[in-house]
N, C-alpha and C. Protein backbone atom coordinates (compact mmCIF):
# COMPACT_ATOMS: atom_id res chain seq x y z
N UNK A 1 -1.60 -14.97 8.48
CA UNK A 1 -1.35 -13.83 7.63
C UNK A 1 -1.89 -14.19 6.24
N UNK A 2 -2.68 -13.33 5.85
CA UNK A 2 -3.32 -13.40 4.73
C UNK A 2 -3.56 -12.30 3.56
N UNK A 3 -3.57 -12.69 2.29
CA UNK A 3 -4.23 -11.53 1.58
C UNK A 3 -5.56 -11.51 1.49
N UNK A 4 -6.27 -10.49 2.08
CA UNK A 4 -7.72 -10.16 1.99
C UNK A 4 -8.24 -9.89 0.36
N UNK A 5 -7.65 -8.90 -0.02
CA UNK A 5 -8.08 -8.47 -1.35
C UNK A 5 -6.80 -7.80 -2.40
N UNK A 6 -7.35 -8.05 -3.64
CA UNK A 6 -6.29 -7.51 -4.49
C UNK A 6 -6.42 -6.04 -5.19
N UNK A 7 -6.32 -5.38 -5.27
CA UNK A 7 -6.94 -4.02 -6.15
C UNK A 7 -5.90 -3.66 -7.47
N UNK A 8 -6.56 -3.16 -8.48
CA UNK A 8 -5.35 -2.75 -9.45
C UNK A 8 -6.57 -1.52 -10.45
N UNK A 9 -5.50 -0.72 -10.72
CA UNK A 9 -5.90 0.87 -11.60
C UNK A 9 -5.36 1.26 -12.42
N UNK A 10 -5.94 1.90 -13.36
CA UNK A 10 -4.91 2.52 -14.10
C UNK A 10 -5.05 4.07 -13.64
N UNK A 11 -3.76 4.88 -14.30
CA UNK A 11 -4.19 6.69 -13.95
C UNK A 11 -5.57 7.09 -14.54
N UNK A 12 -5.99 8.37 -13.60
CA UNK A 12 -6.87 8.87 -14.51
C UNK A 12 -6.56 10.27 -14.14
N UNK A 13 -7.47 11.06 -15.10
CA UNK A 13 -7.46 12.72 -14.69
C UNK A 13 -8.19 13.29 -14.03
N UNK A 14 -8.14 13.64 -12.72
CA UNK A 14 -9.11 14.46 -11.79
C UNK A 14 -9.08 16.03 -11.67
N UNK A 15 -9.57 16.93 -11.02
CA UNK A 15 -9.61 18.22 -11.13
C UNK A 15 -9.64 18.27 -9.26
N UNK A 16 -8.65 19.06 -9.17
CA UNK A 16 -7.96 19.01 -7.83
C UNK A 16 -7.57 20.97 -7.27
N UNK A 17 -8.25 21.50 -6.57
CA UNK A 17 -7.84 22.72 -6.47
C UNK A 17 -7.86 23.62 -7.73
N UNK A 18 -8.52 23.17 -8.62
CA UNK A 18 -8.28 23.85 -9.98
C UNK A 18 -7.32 23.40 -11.33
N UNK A 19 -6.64 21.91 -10.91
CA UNK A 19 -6.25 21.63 -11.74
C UNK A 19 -5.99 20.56 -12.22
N UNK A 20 -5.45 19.63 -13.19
CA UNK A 20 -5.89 18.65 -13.63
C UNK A 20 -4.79 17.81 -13.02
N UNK A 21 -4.89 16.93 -12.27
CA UNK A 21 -3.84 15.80 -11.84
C UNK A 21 -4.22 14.49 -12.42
N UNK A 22 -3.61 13.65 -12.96
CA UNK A 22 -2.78 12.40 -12.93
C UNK A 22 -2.94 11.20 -11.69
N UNK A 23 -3.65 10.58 -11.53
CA UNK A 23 -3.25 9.75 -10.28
C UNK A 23 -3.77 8.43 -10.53
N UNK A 24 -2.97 7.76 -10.01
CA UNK A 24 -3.36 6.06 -9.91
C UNK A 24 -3.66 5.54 -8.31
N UNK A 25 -4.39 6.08 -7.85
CA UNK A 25 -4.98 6.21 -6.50
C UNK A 25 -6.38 5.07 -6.36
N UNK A 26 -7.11 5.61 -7.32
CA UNK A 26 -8.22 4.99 -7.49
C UNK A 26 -7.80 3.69 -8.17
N UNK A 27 -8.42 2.54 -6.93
CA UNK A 27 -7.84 0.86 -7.18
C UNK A 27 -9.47 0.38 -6.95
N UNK A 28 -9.60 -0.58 -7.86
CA UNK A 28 -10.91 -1.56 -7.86
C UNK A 28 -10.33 -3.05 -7.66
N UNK A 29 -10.86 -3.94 -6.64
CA UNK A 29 -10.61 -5.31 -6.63
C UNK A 29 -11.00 -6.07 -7.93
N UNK A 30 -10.04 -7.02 -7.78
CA UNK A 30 -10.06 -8.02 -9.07
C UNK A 30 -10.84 -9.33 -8.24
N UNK A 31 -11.50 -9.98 -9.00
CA UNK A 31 -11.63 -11.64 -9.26
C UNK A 31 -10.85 -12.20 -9.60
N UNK A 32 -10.56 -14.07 -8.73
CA UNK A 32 -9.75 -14.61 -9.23
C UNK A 32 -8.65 -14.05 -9.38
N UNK A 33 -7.49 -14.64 -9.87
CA UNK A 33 -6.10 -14.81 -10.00
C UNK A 33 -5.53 -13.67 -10.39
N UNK A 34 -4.03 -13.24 -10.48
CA UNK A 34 -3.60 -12.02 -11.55
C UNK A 34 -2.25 -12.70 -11.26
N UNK A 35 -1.64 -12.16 -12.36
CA UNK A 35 -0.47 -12.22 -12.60
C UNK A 35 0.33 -10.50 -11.82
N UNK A 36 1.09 -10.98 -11.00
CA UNK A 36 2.15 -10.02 -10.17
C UNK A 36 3.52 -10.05 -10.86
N UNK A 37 3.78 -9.43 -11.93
CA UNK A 37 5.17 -9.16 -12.07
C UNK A 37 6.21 -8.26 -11.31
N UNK A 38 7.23 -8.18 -12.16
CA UNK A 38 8.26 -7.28 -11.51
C UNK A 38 7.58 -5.56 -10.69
N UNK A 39 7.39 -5.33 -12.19
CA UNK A 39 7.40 -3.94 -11.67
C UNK A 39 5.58 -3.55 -11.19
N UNK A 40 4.33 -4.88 -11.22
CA UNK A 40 3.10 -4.38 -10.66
C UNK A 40 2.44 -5.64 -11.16
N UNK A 41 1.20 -5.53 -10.73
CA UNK A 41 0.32 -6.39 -11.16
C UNK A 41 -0.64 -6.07 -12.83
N UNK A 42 -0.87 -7.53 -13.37
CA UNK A 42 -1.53 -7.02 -14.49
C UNK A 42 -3.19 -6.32 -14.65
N UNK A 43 -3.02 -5.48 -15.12
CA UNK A 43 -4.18 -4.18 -15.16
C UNK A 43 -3.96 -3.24 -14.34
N UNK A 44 -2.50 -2.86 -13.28
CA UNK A 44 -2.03 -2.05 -12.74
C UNK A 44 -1.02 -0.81 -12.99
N UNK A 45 -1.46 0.30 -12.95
CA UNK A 45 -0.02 1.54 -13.05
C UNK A 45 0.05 2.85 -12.69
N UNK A 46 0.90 3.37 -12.19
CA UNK A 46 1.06 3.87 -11.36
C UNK A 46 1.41 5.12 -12.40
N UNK A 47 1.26 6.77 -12.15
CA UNK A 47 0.52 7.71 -12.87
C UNK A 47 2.16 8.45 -12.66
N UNK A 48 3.13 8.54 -11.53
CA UNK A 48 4.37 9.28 -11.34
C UNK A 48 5.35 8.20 -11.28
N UNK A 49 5.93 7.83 -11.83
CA UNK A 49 6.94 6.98 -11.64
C UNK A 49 8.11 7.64 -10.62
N UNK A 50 7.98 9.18 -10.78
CA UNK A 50 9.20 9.68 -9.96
C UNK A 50 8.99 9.30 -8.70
N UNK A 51 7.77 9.02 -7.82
CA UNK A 51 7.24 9.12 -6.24
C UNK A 51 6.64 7.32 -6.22
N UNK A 52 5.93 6.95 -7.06
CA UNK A 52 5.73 5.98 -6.75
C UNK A 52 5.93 4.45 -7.94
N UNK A 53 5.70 3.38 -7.53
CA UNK A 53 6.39 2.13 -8.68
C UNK A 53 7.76 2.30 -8.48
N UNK A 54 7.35 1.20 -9.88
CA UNK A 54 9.34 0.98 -9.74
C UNK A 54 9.54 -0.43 -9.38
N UNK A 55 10.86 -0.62 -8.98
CA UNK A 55 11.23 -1.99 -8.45
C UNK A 55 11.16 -2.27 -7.53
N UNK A 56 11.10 -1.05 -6.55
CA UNK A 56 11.13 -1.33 -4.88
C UNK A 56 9.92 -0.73 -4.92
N UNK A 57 8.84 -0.79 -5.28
CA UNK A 57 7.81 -0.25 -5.21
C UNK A 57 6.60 -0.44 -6.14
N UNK A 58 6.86 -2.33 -6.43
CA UNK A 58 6.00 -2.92 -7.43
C UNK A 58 4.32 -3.07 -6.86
N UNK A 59 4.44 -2.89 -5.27
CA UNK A 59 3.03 -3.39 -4.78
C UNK A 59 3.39 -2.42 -3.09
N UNK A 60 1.84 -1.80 -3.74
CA UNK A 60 1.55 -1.14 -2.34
C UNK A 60 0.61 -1.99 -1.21
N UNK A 61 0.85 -2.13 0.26
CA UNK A 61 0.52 -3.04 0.91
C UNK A 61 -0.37 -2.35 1.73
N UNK A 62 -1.51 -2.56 2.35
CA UNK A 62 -2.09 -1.91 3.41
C UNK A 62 -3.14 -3.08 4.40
N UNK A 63 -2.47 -2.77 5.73
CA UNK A 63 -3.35 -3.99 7.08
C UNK A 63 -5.15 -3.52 6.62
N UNK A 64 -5.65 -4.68 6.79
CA UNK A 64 -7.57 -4.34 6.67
C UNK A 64 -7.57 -3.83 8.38
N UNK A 65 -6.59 -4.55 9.22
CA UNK A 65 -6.85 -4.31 11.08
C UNK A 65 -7.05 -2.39 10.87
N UNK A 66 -6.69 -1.55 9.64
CA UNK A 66 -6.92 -0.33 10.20
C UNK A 66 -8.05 0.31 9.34
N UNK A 67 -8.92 -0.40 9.33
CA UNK A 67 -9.83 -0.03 8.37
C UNK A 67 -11.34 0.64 9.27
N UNK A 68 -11.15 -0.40 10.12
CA UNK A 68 -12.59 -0.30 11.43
C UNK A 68 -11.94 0.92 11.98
N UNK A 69 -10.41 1.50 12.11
CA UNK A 69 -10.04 2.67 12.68
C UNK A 69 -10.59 3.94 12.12
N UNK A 70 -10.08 4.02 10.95
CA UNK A 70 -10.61 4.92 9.66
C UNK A 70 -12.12 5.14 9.25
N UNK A 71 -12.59 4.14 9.83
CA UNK A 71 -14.08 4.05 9.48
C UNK A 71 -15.13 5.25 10.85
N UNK A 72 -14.22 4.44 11.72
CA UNK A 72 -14.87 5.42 12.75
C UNK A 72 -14.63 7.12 12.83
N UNK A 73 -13.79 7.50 12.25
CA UNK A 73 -13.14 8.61 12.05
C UNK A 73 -13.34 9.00 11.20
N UNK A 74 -14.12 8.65 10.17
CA UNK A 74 -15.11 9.07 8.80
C UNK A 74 -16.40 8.59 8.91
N UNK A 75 -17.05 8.48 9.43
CA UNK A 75 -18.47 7.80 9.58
C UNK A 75 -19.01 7.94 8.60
N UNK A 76 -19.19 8.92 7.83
CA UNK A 76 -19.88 9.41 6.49
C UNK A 76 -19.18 8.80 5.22
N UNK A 77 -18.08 8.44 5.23
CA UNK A 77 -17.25 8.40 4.10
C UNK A 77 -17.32 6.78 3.91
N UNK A 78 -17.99 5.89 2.23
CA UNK A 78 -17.65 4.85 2.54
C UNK A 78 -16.14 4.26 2.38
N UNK A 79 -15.75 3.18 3.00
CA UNK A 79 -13.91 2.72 2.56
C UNK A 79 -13.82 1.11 2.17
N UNK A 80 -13.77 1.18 0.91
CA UNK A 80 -14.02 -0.08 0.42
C UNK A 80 -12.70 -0.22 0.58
N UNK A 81 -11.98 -1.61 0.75
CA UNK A 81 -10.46 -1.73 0.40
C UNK A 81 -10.18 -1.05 -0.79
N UNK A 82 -8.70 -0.72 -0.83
CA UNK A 82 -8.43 -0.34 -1.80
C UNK A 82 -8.39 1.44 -2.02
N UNK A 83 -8.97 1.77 -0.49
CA UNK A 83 -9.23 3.07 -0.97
C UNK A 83 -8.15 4.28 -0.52
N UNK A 84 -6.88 3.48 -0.06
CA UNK A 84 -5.64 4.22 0.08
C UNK A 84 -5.04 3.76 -1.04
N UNK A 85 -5.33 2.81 -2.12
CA UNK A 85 -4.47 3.30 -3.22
C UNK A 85 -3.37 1.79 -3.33
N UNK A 86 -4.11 0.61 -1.69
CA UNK A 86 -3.26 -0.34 -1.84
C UNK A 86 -3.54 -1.16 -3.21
N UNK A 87 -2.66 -2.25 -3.41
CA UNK A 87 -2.65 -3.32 -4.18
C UNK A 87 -3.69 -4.24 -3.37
N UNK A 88 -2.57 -4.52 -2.19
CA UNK A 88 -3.09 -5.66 -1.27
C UNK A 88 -3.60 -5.28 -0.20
N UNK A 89 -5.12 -5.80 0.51
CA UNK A 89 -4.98 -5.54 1.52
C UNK A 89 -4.63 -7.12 2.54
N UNK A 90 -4.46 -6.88 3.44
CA UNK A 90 -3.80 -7.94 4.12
C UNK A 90 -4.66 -8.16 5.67
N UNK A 91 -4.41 -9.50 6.29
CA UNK A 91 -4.64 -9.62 7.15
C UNK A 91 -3.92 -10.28 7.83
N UNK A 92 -3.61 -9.09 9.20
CA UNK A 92 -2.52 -10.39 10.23
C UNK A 92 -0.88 -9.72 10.02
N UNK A 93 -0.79 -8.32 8.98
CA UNK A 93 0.24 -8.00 8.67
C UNK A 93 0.12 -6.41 9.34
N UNK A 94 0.89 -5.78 9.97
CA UNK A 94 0.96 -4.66 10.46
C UNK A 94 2.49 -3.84 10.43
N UNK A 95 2.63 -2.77 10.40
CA UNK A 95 3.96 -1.94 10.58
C UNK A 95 4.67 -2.48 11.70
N UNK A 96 4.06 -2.65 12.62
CA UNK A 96 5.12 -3.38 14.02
C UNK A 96 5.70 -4.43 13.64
N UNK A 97 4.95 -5.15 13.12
CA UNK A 97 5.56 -6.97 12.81
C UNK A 97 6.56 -7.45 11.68
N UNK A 98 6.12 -6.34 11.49
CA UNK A 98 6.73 -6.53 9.78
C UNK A 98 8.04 -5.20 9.42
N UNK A 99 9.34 -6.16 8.93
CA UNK A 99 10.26 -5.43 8.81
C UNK A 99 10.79 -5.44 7.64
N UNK A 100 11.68 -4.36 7.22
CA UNK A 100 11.97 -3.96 6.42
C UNK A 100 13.20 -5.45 5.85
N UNK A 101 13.11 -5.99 5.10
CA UNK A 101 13.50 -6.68 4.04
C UNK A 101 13.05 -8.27 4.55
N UNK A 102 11.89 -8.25 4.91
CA UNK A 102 11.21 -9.24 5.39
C UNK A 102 10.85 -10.33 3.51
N UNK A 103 11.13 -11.38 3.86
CA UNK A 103 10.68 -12.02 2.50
C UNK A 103 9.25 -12.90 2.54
N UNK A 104 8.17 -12.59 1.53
CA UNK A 104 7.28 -13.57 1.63
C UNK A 104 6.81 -14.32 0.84
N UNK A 105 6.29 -15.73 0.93
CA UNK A 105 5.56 -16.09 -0.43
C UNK A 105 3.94 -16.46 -0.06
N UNK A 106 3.34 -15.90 -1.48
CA UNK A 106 2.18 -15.08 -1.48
C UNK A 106 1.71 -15.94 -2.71
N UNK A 107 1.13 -17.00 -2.92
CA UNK A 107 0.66 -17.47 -4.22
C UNK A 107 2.16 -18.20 -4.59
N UNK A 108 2.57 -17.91 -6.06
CA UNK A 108 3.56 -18.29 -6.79
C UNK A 108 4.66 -17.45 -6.26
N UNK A 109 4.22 -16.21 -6.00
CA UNK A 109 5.03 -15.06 -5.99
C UNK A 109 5.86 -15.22 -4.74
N UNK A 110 7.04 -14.64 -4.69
CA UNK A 110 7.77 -14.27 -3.59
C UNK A 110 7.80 -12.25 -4.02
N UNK A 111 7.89 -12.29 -2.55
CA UNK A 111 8.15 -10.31 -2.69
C UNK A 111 8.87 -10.02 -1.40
N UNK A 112 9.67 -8.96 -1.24
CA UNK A 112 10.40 -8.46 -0.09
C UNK A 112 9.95 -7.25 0.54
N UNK A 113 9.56 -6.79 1.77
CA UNK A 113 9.32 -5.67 2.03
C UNK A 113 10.45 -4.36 1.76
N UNK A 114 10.33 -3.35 1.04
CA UNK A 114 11.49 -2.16 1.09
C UNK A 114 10.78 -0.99 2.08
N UNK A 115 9.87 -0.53 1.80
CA UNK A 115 10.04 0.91 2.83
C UNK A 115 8.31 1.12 3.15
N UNK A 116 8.49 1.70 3.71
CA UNK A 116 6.91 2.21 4.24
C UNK A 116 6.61 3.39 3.06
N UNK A 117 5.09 3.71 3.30
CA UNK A 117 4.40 4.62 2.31
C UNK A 117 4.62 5.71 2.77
N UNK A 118 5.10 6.67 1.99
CA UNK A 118 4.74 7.98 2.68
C UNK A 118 3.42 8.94 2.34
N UNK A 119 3.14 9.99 3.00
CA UNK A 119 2.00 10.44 2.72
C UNK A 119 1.84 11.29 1.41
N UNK A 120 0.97 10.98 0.85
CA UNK A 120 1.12 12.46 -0.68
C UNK A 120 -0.21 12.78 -0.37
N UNK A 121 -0.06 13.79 -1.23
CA UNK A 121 -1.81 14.86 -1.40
C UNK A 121 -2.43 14.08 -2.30
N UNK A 122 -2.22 12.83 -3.21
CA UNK A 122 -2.95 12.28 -3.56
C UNK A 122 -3.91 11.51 -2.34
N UNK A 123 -3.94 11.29 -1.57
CA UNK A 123 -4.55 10.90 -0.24
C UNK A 123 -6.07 11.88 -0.48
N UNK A 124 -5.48 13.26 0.09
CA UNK A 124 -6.67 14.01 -0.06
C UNK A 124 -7.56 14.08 -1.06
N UNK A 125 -6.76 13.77 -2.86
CA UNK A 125 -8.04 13.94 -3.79
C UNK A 125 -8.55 12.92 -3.30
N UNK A 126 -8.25 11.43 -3.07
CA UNK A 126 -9.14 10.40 -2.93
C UNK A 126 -10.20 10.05 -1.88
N UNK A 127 -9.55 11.48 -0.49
CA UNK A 127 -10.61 10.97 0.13
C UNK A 127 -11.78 12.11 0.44
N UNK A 128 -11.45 13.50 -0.65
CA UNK A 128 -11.67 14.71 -1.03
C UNK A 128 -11.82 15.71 0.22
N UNK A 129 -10.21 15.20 1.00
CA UNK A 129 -10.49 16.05 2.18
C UNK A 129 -8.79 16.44 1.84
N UNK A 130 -8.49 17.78 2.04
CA UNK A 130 -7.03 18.13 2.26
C UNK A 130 -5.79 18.08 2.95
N UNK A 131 -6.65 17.68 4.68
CA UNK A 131 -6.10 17.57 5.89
C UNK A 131 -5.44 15.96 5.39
N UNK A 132 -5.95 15.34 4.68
CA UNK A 132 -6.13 13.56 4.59
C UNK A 132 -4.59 13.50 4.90
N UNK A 133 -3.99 13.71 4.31
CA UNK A 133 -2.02 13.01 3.91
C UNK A 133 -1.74 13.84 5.49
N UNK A 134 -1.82 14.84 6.29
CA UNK A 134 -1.72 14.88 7.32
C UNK A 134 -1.99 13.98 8.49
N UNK A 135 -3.28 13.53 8.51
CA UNK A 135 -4.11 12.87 9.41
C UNK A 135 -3.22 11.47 9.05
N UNK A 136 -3.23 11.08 7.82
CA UNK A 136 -2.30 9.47 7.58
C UNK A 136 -1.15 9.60 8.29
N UNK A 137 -0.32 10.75 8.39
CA UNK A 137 0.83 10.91 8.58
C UNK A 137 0.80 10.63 10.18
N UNK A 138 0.23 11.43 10.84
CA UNK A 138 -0.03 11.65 12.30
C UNK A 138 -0.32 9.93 12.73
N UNK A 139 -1.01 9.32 12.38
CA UNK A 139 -1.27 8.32 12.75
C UNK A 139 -0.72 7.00 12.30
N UNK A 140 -0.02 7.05 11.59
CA UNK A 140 1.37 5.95 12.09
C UNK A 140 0.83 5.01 11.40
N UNK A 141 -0.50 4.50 10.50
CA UNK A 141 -0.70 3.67 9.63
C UNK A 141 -0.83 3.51 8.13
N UNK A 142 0.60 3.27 8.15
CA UNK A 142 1.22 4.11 6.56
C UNK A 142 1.37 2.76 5.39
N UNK A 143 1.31 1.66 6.02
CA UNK A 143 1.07 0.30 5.24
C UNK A 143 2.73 0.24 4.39
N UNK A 144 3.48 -0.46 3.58
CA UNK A 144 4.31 -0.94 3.40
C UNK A 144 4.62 -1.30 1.64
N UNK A 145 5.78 -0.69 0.92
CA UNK A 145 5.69 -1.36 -0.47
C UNK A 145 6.50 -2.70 -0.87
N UNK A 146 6.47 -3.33 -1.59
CA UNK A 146 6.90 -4.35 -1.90
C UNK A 146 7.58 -4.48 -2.91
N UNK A 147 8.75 -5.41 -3.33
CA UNK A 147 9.62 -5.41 -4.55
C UNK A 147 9.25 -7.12 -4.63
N UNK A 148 9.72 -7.32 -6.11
CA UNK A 148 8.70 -8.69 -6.33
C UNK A 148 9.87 -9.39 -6.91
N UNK A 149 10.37 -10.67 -6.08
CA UNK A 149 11.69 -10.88 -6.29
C UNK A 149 11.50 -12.43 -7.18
N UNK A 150 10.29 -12.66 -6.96
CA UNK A 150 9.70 -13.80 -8.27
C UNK A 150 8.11 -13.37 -8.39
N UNK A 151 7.94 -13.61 -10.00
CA UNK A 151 6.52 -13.44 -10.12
C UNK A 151 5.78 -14.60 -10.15
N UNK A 152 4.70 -14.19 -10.40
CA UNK A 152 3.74 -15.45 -10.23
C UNK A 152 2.45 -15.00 -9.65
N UNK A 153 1.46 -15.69 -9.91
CA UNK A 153 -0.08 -15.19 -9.71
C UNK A 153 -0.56 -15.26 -8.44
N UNK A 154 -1.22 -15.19 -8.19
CA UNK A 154 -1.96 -13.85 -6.54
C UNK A 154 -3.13 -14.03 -6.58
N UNK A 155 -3.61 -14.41 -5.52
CA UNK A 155 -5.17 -13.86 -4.93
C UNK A 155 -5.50 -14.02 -3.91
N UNK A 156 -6.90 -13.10 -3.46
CA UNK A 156 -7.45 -12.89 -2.23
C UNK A 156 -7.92 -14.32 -1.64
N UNK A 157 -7.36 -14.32 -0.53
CA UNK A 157 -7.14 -15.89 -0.04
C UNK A 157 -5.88 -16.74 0.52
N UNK A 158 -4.99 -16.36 -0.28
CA UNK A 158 -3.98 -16.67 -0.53
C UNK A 158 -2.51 -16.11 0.95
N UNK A 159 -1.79 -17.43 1.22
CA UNK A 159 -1.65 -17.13 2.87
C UNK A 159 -0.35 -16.37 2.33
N UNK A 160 0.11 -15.71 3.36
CA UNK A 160 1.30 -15.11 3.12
C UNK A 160 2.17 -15.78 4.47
N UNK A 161 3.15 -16.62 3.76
CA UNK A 161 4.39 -17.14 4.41
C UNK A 161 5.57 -17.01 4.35
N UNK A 162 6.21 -16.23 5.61
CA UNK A 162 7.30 -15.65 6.18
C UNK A 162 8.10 -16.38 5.77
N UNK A 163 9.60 -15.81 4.62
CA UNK A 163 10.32 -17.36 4.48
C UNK A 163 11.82 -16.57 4.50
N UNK A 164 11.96 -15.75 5.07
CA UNK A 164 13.41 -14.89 5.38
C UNK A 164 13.29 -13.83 6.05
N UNK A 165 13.78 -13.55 7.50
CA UNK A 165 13.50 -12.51 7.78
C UNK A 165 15.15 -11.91 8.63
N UNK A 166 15.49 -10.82 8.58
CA UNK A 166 16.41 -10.47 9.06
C UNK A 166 16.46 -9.38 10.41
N UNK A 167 16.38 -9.86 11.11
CA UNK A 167 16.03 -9.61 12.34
C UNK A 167 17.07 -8.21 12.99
N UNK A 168 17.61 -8.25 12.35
CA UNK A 168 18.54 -6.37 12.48
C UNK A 168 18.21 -5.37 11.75
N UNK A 169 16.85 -5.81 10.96
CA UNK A 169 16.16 -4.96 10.32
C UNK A 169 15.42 -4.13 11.17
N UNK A 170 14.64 -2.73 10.66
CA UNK A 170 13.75 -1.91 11.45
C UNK A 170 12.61 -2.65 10.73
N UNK A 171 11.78 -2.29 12.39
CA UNK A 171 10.18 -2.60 11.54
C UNK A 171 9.94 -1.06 10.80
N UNK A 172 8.47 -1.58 9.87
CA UNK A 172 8.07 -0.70 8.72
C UNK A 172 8.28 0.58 9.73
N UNK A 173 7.44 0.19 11.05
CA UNK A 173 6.67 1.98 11.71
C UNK A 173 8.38 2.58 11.78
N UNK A 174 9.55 1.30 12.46
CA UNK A 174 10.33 2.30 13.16
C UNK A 174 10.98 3.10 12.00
N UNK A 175 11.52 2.76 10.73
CA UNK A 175 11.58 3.27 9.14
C UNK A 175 11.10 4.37 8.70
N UNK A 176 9.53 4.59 8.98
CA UNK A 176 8.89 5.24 8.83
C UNK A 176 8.95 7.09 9.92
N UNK A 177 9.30 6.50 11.10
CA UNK A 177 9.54 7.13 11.92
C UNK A 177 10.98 7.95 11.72
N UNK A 178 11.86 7.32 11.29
CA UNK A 178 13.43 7.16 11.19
C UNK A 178 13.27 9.00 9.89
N UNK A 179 12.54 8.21 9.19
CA UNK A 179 11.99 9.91 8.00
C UNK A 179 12.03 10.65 8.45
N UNK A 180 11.04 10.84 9.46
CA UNK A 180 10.47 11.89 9.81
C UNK A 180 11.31 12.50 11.32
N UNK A 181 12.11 11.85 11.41
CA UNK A 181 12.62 12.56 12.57
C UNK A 181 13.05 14.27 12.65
N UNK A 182 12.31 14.24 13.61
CA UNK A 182 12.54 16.51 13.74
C UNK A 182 11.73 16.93 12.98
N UNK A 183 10.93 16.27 12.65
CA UNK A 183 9.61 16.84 11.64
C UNK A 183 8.55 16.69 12.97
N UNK A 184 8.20 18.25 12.90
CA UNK A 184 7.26 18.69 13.96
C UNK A 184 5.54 18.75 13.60
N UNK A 185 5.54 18.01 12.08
CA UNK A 185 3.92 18.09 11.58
C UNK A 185 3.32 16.55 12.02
């Protein structure tokens, strides 16, 4: 289990259906090291604090294993990491395996898994399709946020080792699932 890559953004203003949104969607990989604090990484922030960030929601996580999925299913569209809006992308980490208050250390850092991503329409400005936060939804690869229970610096490379896990926990998908129950979209 590994971190592949790191990404970090600040908001910007896009024009969306006619109007001006706010989003910290758009993530570019860093070089070398960063510092991961509490509430994000440095040169990172997040545009709604009401929906996304926070404490349980210092670092958005997403598997690279679903990237060759997405790719085929956009052929036209390129998908550099980063282009759901994660922090991290990861390798070797998936919604099945990985449960909800799972602890890891990642560099210096330790972080805990809290909840799976849910879908927003920021999805669609980024991937300038509307259906997008649907299609994420439908397909069950919703990637995972993180709360950062020590900081300390980070990078792509860098192994991620399992060092608490509580095994009466749900994994991310079943969590994720647990939402949406009786939801017929």
């Amino acid at each position: 289990m590994k971190l592949v890559s790191v990404q970090v953004g600040r908001p910007r203003t896009v024009w969306w259906h006619g109007k001006a949104v706010s989003t910290g969607i758009y993530k570019e990989p860093v070089a070398g090291r960063i510092m991961l604090h509490r509430f994000n990484l440095d040169g990172d922030q997040q545009a709604d604090l009401t929906v996304h960030g926070g404490q349980d929601k210092a670092v958005y996580v997403y598997p690279s294993e679903h990237y060759p999925v997405w790719q085929a299913e956009f052929r036209n569209i390129e998908l550099p990491y980063g282009m759901f809006g994660e922090n991290f992308t990861t390798e070797g980490l998936d919604e099945e395996s990985v449960h909800i208050g799972d602890q890891f250390r990642i560099g210096e850092a330790v972080v805990e898994v809290t909840q799976p991503r849910m879908p927003c329409y920021k999805l669609g400005i980024r991937f300038s399709r509307p259906d997008m936060p649907k299609r994420f939804h439908a397909s069950g690869r919703c990637g995972f946020y993180l709360a950062v229970l020590r900081e300390g610096e980070v990078g792509a490379g860098d192994l991620w080792k399992r060092i608490a896990r509580n095994d009466q926990q749900v994994s991310v998908i079943q969590r994720y699932r647990q939402y949406f129950q009786g939801d017929d979209d």
